[in-house]
N, C-alpha and C. Protein backbone atom coordinates (compact mmCIF):
# COMPACT_ATOMS: atom_id res chain seq x y z
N UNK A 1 109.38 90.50 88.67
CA UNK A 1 108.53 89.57 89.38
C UNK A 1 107.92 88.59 88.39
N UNK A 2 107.50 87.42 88.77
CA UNK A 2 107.03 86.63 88.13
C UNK A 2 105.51 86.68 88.11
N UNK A 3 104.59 86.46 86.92
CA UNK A 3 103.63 86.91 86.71
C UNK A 3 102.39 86.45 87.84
N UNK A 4 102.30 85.36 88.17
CA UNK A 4 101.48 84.87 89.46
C UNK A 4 101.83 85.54 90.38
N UNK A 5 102.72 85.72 91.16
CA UNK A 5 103.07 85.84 92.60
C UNK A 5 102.42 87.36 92.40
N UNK A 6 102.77 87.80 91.27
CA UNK A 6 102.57 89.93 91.20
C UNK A 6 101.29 89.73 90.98
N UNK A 7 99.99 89.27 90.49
CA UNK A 7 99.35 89.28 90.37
C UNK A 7 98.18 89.15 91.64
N UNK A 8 98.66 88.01 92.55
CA UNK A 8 98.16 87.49 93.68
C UNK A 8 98.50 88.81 94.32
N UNK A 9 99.51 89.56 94.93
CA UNK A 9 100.15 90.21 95.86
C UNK A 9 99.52 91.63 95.54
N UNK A 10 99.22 91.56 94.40
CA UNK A 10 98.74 92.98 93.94
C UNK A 10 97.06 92.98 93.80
N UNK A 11 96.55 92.03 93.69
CA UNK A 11 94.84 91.94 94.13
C UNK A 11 94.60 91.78 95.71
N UNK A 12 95.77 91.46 96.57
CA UNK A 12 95.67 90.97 97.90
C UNK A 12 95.71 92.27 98.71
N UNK A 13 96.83 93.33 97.86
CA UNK A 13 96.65 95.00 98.02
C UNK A 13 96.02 95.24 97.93
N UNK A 14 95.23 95.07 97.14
CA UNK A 14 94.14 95.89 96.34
C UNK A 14 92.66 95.76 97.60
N UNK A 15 92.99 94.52 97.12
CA UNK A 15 91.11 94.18 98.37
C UNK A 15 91.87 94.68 99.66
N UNK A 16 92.39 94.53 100.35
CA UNK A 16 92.72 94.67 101.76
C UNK A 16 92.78 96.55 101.83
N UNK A 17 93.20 97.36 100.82
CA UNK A 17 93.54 98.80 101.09
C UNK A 17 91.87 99.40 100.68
N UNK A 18 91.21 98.71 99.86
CA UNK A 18 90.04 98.94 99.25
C UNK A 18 88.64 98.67 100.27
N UNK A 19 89.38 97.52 101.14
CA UNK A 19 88.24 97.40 102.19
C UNK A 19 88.50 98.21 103.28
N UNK A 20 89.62 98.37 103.60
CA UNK A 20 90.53 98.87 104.84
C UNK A 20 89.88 100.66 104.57
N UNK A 21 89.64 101.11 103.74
CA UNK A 21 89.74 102.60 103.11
C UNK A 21 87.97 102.34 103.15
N UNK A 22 86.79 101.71 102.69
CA UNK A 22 85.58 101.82 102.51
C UNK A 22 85.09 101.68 104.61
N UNK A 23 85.80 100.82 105.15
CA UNK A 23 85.50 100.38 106.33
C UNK A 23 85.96 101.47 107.48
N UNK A 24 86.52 102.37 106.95
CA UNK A 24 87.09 103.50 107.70
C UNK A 24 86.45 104.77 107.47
N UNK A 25 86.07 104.88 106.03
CA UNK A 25 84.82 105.61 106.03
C UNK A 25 83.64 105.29 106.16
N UNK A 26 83.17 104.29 106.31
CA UNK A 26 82.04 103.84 106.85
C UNK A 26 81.42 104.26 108.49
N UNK A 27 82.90 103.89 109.39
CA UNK A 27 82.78 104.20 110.32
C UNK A 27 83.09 105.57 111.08
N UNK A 28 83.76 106.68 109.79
CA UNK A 28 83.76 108.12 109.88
C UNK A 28 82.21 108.44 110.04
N UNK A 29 81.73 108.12 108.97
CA UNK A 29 80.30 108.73 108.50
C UNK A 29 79.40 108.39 109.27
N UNK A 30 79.26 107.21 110.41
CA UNK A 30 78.38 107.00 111.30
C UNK A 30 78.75 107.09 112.56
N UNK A 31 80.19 107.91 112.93
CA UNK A 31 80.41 108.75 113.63
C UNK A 31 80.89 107.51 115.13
N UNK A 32 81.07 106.54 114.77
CA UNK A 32 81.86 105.19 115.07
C UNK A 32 83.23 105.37 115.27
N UNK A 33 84.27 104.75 116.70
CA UNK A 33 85.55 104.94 116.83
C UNK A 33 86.01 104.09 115.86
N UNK A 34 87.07 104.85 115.10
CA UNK A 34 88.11 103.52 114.08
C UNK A 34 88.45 102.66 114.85
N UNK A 35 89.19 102.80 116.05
CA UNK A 35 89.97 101.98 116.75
C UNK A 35 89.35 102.33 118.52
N UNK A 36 89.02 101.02 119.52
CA UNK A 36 88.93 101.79 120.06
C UNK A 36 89.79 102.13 121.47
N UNK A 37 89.97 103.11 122.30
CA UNK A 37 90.55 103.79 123.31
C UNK A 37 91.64 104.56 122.80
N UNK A 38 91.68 104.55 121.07
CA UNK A 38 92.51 105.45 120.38
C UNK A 38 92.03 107.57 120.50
N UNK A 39 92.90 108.00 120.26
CA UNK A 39 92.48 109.36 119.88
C UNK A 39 91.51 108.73 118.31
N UNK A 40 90.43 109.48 117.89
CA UNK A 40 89.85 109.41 116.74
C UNK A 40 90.45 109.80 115.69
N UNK A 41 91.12 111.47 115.65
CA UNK A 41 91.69 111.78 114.31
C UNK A 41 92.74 110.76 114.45
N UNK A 42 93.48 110.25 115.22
CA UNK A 42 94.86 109.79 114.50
C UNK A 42 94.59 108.25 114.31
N UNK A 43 93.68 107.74 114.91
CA UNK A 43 92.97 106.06 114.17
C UNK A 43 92.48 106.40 113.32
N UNK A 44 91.90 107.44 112.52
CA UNK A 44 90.92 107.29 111.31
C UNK A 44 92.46 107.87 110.62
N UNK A 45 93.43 108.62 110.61
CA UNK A 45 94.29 109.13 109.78
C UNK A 45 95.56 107.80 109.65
N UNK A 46 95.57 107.44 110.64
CA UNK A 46 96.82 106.28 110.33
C UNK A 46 95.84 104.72 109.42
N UNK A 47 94.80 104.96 109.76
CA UNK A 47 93.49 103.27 108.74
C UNK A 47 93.68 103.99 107.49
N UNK A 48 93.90 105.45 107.72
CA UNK A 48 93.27 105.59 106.01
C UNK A 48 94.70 106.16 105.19
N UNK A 49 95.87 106.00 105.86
CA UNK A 49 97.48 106.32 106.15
C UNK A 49 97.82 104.76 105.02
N UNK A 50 97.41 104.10 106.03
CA UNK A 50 97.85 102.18 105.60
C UNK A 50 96.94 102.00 104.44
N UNK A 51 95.35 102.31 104.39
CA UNK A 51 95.00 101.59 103.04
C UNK A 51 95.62 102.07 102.36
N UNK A 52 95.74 103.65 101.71
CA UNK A 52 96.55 104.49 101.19
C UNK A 52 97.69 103.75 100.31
N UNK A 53 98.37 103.00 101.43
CA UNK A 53 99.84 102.75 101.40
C UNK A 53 99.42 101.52 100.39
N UNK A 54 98.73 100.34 100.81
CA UNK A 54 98.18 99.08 100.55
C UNK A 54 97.72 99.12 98.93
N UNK A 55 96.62 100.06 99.00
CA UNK A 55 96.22 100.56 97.39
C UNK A 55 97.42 100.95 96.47
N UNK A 56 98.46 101.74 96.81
CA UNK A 56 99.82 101.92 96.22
C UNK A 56 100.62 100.95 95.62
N UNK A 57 100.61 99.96 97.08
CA UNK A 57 101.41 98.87 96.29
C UNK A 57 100.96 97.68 95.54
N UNK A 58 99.46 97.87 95.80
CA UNK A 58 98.60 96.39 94.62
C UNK A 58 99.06 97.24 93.07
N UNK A 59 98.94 98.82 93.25
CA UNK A 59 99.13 99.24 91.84
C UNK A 59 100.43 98.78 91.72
N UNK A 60 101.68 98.63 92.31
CA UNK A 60 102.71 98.95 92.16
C UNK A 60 103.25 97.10 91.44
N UNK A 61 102.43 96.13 92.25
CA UNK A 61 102.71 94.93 92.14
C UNK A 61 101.95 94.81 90.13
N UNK A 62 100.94 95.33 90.33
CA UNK A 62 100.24 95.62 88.98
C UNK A 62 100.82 95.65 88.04
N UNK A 63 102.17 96.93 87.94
CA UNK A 63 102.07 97.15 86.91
C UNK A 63 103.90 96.75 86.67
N UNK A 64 104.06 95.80 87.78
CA UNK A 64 105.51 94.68 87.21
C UNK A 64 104.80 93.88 86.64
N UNK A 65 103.62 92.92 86.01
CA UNK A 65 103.26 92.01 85.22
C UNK A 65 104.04 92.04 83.79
């Protein structure tokens, strides 16, 4: 990868899995639906499934620089 594009794509992971993951426990802990007319465990397990995933690949874009 070329050093801009991995850089952009991998901070764009980063914030989006980092907010996606704080905003899902936020709304665990104050006992708030993740999603709503969802079942709860499987909206709070698939938000925190995807940041998961999201955080993975900002590292992954990371460390092609």
């Amino acid at each position: 990868m070329e050093r801009g594009p991995a850089i952009f794509a991998g901070a764009m992971f980063a914030l989006f899995g980092g907010g996606l993951l704080m905003w899902t426990a936020v709304r665990l802990r104050q006992r708030e639906p993740v999603a709503h007319g969802v079942n709860p465990v499987a909206s709070a397990t698939l938000a925190s499934l995807a940041a998961v995933v999201a955080l993975g690949l900002g590292a992954w874009c990371l460390t092609r620089i």
